[in-house]
C-alpha atoms as a PDB file:
ATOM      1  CA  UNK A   1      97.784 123.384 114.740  1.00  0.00           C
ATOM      2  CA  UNK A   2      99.751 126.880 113.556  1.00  0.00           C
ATOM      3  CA  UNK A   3     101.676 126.272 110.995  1.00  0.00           C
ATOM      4  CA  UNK A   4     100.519 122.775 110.187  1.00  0.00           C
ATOM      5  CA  UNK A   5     100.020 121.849 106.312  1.00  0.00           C
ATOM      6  CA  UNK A   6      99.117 118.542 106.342  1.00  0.00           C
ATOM      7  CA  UNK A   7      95.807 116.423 105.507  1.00  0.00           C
ATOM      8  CA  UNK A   8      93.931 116.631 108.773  1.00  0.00           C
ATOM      9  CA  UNK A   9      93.109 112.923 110.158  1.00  0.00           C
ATOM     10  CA  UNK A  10      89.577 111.578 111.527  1.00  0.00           C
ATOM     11  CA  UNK A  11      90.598 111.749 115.032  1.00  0.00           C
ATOM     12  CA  UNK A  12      91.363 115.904 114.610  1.00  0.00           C
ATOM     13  CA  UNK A  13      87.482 116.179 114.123  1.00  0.00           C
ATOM     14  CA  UNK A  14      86.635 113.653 116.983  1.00  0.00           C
ATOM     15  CA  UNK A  15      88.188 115.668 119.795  1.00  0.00           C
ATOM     16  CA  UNK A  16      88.294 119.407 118.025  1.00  0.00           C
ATOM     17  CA  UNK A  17      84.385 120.630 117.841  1.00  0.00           C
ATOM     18  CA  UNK A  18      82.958 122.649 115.093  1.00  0.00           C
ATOM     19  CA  UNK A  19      83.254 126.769 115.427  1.00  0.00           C
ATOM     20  CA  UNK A  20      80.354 127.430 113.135  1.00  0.00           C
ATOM     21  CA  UNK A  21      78.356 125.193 110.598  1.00  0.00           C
ATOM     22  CA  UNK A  22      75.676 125.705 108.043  1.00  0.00           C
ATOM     23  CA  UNK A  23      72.251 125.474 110.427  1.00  0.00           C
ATOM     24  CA  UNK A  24      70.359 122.711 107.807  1.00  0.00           C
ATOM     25  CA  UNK A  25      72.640 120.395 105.783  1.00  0.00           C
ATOM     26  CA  UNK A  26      69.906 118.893 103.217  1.00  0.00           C
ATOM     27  CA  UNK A  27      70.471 118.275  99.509  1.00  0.00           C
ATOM     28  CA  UNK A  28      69.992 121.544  98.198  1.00  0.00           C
ATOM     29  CA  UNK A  29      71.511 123.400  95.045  1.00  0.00           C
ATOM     30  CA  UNK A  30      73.205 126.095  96.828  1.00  0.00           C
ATOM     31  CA  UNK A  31      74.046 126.544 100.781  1.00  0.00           C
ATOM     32  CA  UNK A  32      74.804 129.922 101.814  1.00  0.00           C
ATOM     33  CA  UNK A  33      76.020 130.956 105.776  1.00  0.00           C
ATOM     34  CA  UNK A  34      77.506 134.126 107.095  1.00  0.00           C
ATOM     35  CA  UNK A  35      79.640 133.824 110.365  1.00  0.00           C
ATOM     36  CA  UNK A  36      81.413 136.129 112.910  1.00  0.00           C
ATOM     37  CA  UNK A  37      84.381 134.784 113.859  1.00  0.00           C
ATOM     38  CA  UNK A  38      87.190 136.167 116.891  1.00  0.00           C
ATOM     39  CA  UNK A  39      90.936 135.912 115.051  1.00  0.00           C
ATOM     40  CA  UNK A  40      92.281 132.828 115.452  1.00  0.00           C
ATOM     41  CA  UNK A  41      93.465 129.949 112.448  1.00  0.00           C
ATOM     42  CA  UNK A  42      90.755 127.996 111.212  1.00  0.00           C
ATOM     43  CA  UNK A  43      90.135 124.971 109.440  1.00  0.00           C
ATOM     44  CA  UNK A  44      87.101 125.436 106.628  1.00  0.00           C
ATOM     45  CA  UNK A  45      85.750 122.355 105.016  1.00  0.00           C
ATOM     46  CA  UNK A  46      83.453 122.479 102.082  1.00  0.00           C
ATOM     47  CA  UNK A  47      81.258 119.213 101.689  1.00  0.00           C
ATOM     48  CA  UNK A  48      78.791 118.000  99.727  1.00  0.00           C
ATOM     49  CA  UNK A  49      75.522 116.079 100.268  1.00  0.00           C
ATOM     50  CA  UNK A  50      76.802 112.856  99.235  1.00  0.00           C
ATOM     51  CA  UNK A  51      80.148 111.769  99.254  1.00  0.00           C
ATOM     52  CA  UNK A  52      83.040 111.591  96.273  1.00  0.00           C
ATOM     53  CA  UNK A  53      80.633 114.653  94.571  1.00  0.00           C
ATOM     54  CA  UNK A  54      82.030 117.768  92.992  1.00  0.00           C
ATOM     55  CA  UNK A  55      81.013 120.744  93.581  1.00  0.00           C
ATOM     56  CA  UNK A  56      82.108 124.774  93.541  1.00  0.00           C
ATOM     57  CA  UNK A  57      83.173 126.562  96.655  1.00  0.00           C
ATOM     58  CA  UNK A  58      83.383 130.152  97.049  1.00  0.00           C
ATOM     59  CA  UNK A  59      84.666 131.672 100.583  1.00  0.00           C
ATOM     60  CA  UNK A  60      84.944 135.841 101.329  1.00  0.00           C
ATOM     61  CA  UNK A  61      86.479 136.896 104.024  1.00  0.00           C
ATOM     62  CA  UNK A  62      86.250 140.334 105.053  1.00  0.00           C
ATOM     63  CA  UNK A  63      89.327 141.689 107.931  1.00  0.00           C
ATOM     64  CA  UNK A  64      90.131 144.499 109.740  1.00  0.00           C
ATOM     65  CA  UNK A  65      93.939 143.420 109.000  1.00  0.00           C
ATOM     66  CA  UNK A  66      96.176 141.772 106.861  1.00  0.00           C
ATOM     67  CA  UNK A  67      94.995 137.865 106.502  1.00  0.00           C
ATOM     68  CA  UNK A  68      96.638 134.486 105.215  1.00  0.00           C
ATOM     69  CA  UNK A  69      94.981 132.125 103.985  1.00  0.00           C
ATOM     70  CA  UNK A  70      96.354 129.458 101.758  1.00  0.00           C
ATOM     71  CA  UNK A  71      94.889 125.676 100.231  1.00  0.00           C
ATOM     72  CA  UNK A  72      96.846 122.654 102.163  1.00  0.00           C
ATOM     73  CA  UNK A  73      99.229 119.651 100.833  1.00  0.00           C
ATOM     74  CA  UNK A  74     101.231 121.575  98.235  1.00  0.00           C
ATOM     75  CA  UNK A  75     104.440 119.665  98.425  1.00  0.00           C
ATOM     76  CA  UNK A  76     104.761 117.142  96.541  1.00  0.00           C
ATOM     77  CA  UNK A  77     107.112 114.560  97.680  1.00  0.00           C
ATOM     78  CA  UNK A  78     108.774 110.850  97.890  1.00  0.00           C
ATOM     79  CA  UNK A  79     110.190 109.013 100.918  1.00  0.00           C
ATOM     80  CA  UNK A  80     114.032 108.617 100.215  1.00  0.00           C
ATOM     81  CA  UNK A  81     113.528 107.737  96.129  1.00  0.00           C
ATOM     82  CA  UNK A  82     115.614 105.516  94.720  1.00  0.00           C
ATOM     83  CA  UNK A  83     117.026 106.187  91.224  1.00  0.00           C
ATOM     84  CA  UNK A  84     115.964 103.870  88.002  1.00  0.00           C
ATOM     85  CA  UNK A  85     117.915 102.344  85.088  1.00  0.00           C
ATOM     86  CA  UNK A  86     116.075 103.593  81.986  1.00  0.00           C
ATOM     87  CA  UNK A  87     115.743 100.682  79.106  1.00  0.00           C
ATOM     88  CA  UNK A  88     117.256 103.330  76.758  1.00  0.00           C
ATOM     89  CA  UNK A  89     120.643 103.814  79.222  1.00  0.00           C
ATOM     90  CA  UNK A  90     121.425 100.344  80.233  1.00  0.00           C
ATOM     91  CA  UNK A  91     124.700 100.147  79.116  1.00  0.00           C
ATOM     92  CA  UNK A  92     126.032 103.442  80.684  1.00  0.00           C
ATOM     93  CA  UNK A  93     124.028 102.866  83.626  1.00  0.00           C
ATOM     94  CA  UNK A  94     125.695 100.005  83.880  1.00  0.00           C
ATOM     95  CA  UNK A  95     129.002 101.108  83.168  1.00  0.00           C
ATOM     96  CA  UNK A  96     128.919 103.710  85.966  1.00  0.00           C
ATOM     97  CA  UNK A  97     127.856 101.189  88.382  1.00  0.00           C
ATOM     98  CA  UNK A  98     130.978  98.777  87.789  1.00  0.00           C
ATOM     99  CA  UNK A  99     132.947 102.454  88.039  1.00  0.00           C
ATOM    100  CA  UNK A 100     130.956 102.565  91.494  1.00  0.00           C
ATOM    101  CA  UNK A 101     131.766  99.169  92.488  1.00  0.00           C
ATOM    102  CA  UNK A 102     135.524  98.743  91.769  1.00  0.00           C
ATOM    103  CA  UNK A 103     136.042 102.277  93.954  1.00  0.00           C
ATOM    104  CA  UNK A 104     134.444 100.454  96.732  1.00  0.00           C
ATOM    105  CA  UNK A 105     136.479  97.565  96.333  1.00  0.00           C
ATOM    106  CA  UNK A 106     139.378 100.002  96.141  1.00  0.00           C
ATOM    107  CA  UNK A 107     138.444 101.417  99.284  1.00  0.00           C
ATOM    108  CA  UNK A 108     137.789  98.488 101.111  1.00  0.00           C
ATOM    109  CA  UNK A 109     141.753  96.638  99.924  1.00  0.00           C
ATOM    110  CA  UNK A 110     143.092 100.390 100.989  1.00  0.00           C
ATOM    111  CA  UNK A 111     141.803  99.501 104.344  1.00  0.00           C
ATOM    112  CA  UNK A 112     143.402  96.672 105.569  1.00  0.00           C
ATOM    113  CA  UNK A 113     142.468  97.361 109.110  1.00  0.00           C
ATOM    114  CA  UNK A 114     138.854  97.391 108.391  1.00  0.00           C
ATOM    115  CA  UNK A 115     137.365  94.558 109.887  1.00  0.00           C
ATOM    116  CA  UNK A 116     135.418  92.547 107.362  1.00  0.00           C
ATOM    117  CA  UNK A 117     131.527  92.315 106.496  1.00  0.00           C
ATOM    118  CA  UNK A 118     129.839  89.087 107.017  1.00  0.00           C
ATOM    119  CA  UNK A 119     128.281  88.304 103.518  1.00  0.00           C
ATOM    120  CA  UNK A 120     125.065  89.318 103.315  1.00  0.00           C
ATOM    121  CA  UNK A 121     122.795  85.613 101.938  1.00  0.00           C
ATOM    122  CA  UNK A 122     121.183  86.476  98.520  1.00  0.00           C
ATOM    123  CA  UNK A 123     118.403  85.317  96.870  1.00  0.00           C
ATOM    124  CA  UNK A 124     120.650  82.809  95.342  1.00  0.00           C
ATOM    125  CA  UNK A 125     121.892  81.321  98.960  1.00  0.00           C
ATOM    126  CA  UNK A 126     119.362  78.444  99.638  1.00  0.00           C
ATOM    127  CA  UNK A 127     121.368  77.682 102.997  1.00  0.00           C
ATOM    128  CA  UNK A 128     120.656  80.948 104.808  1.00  0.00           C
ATOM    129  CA  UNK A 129     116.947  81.366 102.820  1.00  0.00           C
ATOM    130  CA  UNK A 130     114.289  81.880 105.069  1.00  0.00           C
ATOM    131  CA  UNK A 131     111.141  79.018 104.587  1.00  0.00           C
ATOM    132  CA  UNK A 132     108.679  81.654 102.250  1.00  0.00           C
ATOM    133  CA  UNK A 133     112.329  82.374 100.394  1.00  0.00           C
ATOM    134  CA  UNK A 134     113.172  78.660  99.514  1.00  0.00           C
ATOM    135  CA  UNK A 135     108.980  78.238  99.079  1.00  0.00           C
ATOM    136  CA  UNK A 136     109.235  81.149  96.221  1.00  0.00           C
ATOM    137  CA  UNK A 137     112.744  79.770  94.639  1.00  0.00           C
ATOM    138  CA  UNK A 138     110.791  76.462  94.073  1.00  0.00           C
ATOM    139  CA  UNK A 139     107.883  78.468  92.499  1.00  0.00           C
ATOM    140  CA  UNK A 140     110.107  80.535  90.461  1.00  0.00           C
ATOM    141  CA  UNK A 141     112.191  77.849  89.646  1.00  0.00           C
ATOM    142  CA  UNK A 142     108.987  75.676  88.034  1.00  0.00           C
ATOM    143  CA  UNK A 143     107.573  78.130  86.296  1.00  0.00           C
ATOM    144  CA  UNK A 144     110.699  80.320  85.061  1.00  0.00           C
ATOM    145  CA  UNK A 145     112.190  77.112  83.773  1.00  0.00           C
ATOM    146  CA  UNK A 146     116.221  77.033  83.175  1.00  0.00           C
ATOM    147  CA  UNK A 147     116.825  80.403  82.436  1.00  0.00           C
ATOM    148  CA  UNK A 148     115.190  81.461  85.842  1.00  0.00           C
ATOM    149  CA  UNK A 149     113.701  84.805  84.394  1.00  0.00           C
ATOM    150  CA  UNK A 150     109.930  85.012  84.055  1.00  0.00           C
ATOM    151  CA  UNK A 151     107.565  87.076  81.869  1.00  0.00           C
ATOM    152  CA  UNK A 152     104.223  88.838  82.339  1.00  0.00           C
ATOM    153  CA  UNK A 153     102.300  85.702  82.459  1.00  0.00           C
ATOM    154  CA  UNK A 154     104.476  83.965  83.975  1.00  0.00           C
ATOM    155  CA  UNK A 155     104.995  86.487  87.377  1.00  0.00           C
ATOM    156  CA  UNK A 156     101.155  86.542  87.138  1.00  0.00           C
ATOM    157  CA  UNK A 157     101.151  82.811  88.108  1.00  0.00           C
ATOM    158  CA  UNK A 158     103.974  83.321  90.686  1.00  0.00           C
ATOM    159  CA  UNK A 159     101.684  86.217  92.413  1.00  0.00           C
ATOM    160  CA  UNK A 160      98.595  84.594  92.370  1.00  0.00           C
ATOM    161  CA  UNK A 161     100.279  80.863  93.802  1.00  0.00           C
ATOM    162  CA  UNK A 162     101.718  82.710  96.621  1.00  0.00           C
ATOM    163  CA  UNK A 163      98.937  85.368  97.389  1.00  0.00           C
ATOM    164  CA  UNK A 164      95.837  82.685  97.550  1.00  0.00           C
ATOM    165  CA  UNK A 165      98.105  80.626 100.498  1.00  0.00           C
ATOM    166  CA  UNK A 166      97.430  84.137 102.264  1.00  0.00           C
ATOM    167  CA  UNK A 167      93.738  82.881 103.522  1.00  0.00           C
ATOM    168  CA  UNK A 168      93.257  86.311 105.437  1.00  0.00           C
ATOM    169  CA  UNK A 169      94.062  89.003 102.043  1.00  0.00           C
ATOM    170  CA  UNK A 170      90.918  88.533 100.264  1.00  0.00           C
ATOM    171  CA  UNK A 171      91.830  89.117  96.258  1.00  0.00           C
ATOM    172  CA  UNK A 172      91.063  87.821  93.124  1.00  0.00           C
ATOM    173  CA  UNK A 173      94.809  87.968  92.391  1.00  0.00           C
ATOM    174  CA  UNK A 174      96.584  90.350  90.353  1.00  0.00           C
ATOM    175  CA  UNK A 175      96.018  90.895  86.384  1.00  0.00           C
ATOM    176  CA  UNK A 176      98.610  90.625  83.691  1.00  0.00           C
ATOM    177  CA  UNK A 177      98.537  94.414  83.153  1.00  0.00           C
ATOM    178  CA  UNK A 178      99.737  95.083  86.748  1.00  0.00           C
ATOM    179  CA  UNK A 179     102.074  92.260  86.219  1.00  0.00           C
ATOM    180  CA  UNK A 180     103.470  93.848  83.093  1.00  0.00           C
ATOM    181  CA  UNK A 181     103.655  97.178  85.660  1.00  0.00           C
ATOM    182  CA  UNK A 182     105.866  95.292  88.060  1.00  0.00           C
ATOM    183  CA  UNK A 183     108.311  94.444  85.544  1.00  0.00           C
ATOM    184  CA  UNK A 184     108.506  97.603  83.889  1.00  0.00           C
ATOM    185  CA  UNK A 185     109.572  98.678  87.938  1.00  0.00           C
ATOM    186  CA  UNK A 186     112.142  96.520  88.718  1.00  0.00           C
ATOM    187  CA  UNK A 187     113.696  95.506  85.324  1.00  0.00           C
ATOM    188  CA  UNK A 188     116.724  96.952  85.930  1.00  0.00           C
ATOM    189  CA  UNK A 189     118.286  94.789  82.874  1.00  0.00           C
ATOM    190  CA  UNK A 190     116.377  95.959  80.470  1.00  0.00           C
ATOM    191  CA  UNK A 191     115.280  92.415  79.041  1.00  0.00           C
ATOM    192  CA  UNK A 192     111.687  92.603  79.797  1.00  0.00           C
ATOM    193  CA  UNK A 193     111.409  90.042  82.166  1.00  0.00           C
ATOM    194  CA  UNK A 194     112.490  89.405  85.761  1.00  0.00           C
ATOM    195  CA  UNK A 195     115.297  87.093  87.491  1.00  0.00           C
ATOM    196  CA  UNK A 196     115.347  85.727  91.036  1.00  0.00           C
ATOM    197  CA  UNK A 197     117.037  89.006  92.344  1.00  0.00           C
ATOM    198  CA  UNK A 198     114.881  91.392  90.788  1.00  0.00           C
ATOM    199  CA  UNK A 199     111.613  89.176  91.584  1.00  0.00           C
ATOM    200  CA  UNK A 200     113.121  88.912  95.446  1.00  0.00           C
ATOM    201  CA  UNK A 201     113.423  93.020  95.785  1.00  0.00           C
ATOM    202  CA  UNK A 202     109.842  93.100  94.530  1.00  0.00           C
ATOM    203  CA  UNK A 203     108.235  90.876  96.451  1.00  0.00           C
ATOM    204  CA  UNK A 204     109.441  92.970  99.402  1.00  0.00           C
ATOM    205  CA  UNK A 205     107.985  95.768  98.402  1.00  0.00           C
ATOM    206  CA  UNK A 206     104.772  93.605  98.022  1.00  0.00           C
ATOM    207  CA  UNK A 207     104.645  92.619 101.375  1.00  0.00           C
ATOM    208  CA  UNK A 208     105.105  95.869 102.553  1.00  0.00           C
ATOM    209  CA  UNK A 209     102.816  97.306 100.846  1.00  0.00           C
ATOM    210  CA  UNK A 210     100.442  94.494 101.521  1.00  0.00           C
ATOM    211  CA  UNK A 211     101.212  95.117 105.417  1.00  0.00           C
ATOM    212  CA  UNK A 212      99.887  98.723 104.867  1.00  0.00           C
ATOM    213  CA  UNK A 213      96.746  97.297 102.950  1.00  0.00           C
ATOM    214  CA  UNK A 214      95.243  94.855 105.481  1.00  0.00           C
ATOM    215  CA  UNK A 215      96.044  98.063 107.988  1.00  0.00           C
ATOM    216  CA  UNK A 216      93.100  99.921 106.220  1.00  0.00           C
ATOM    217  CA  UNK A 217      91.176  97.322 105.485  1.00  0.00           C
ATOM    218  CA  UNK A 218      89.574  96.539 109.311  1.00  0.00           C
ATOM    219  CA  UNK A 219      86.697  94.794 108.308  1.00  0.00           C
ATOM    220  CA  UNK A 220      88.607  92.091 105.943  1.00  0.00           C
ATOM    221  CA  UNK A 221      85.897  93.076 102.953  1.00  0.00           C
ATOM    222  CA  UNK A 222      89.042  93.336 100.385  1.00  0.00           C
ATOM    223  CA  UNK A 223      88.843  97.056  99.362  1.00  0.00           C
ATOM    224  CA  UNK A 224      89.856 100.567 101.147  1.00  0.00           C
ATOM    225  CA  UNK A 225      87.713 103.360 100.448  1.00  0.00           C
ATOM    226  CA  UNK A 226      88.825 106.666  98.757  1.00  0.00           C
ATOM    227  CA  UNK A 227      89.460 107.932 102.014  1.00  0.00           C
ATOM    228  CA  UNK A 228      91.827 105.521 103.439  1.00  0.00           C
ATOM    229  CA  UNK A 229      93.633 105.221 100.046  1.00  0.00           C
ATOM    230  CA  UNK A 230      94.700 108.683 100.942  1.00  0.00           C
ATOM    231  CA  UNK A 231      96.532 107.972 104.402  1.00  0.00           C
ATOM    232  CA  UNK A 232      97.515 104.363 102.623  1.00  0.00           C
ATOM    233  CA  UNK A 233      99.397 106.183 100.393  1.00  0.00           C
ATOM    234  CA  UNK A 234     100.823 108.644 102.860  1.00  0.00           C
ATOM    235  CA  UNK A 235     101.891 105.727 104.802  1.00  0.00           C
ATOM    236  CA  UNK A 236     103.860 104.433 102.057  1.00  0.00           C
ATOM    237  CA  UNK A 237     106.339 107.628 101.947  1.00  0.00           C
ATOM    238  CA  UNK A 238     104.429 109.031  98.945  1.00  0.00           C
ATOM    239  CA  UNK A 239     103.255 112.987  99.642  1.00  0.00           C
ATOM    240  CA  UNK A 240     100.633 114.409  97.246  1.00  0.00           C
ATOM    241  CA  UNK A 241      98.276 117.209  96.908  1.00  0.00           C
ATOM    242  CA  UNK A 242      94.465 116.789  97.142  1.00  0.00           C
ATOM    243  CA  UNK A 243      94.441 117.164  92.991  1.00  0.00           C
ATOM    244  CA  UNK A 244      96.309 114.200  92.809  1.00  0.00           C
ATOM    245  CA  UNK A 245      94.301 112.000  95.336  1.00  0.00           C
ATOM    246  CA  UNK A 246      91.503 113.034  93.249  1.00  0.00           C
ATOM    247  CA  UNK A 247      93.323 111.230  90.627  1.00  0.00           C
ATOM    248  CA  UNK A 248      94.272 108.216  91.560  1.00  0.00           C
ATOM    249  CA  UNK A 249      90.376 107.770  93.383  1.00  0.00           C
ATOM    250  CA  UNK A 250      89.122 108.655  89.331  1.00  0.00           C
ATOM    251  CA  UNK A 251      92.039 106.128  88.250  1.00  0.00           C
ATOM    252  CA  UNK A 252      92.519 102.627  90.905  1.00  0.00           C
ATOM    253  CA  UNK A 253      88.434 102.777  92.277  1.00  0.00           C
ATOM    254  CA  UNK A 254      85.388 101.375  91.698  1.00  0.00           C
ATOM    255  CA  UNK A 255      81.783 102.700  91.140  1.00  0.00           C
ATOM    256  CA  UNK A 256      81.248 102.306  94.815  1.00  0.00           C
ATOM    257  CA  UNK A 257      84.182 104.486  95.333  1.00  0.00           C
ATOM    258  CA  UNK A 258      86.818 101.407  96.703  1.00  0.00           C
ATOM    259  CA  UNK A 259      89.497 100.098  95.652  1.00  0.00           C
ATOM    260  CA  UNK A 260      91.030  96.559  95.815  1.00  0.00           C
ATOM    261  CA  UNK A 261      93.947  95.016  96.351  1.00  0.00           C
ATOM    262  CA  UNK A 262      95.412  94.706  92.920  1.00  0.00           C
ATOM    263  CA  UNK A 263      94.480  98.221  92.294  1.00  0.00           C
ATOM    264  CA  UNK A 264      95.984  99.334  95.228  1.00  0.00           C
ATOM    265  CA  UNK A 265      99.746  97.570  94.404  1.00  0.00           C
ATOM    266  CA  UNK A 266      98.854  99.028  90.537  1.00  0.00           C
ATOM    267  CA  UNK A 267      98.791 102.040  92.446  1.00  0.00           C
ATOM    268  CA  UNK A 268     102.356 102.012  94.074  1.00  0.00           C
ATOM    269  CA  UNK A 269     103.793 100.364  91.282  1.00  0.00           C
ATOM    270  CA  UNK A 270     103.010 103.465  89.288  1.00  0.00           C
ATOM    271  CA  UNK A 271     103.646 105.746  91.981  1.00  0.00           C
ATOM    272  CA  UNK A 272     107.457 104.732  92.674  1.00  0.00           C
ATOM    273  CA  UNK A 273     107.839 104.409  88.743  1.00  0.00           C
ATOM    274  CA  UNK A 274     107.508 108.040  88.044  1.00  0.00           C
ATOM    275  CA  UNK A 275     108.881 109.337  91.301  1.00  0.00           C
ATOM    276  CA  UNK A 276     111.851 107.176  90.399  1.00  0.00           C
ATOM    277  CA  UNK A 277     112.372 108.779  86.915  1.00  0.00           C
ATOM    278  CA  UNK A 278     111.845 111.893  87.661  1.00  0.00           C
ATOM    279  CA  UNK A 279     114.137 111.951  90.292  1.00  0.00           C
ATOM    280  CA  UNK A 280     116.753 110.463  87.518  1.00  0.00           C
ATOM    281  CA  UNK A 281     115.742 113.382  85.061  1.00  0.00           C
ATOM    282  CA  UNK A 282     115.381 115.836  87.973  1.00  0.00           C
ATOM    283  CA  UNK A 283     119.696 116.427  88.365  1.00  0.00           C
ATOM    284  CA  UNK A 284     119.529 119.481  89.774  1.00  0.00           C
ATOM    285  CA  UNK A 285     116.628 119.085  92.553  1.00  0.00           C
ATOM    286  CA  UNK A 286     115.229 122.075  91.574  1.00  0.00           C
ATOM    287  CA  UNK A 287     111.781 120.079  90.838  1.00  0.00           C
ATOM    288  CA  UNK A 288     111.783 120.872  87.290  1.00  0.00           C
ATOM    289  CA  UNK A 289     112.708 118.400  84.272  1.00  0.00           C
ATOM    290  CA  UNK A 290     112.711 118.990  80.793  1.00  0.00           C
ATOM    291  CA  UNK A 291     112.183 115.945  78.246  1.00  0.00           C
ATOM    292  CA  UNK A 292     112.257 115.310  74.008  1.00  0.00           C
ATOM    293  CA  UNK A 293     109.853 113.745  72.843  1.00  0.00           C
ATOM    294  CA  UNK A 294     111.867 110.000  72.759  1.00  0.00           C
ATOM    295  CA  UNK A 295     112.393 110.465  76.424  1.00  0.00           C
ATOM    296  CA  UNK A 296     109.004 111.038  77.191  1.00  0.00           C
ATOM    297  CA  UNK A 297     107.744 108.383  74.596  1.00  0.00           C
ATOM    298  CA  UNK A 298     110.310 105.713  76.565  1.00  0.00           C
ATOM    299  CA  UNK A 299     109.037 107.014  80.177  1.00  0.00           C
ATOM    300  CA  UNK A 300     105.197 106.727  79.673  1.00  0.00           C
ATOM    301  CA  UNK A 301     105.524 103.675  77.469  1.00  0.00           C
ATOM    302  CA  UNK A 302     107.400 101.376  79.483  1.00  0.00           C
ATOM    303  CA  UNK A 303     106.142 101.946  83.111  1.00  0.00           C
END
């Protein structure tokens, strides 16, 4: 336990018991207790009556020595972020990627002993597409039309085709405004709407995040509650503080304190969005960025 920072999980309190506790927990205006404790590191948690309730918490602690106490879940943090084309830098994000790829190639004809890759089967490969691949190119290909790229409405239909053959992921399908979300992720092209490619790379990240979803959601009602949002979201390499959970419960939940499926991929859509441009913004790593007002306008506007 020394040392540890991080959210404590369900199963700490099922095999740790209690030190001291407040002798009558009723619904009262103010709860006060006064304990006698040997040193040691302890774990205080502040409740309320009912849940997802706020309410003020003062603590004194009185020491013969020196103490440390501090709150938990101050790092704020991403899982290996990947870095985002901004709509207003295509073109030179584009430019330094050919730069990128033609030193690779250089690298790879400088080699001539390196033995060579098997090519890896795109989204474009129909012979080496796996049967929910080919099932989706069909799809895409109906709706999308000729120029295979699809628009707001259009990846709403997609979605909702391909989600409603899953019989066990009870949803009402996805809404155009998380649509518009997903495009605003993975439009790398700037063009406001998606191709095969980019719709391929998001529907993996769908499915992942679906995989976490029906994880939390044992009894197959639909929704997560507030609480297993918090570990959901763990899960899916995003680290926050408790301020921020607080947030997102406010933002993605319902009056009953739950939160559904298309909330929850709203969620993470949003989530990897700004971790993504901030980590473009953030050059130095120091965890600090500093935006005009354009910048900030083009961030919030289009995500």
């Amino acid at each position: 336990m020394h040392g540890n920072k991080q959210h404590l999980q369900k199963d700490f309190f099922l095999y740790n018991a209690s030190k001291a506790r407040s002798k009558t927990y009723i619904n009262m205006r103010e709860v006060s207790e006064r304990f006698r404790l040997p040193p040691s590191e302890y774990v205080i948690v502040p409740s309320t009556y009912e849940p997802h309730q706020e309410g003020e918490f003062i603590l004194r602690v009185f020491s013969e020595k020196r103490n440390l106490s501090e709150e938990v879940e101050n790092t704020i943090s991403v899982d290996r972020p990947v870095p985002i084309i901004f709509v207003s830098d295509r073109a030179n994000s584009n430019k330094e990627l050919g730069v990128d790829q033609e030193s690779e190639e250089g690298r790879d004809k400088a080699s001539p002993d390196k033995p060579e890759k098997s090519p890896q089967p795109r989204p474009g490969n129909t012979g080496q597409e796996t049967e929910e691949q080919q099932q989706f190119r069909n799809i895409f290909r109906q709706i999308a039309g000729e120029d295979m790229e699809v628009c707001a409405d259009e990846l709403k239909n997609i979605l909702n085709t391909v989600v409603n053959k899953h019989k066990d992921l009870k949803t009402q399908g996805f809404t155009l405004e998380s649509c518009r979300s997903m495009i605003a992720l993975m439009d790398t092209d700037g063009s406001g709407r998606l191709n095969l490619q980019e719709f391929h790379h998001l529907w993996k990240k769908i499915k992942a995040w679906q995989k976490i979803f029906k994880h939390y959601d044992t009894d197959q009602s639909g929704t997560i509650n507030s609480y297993e949002m918090r570990n959901a979201v763990n899960d899916a390499g995003f680290h926050l503080n408790s301020q921020l959970y607080d947030i997102i419960t406010m933002r993605y939940a319902d009056k009953h304190m739950n939160i559904d499926f298309d909330s929850f991929i709203c969620c993470f859509v949003r989530l990897e969005g700004m971790f993504r441009a901030f980590n473009a913004f953030d050059k130095d790593g120091d965890g600090i960025i500093k935006l005009n007002v354009l910048e900030w306008l083009q961030l919030t506007m289009y995500a």
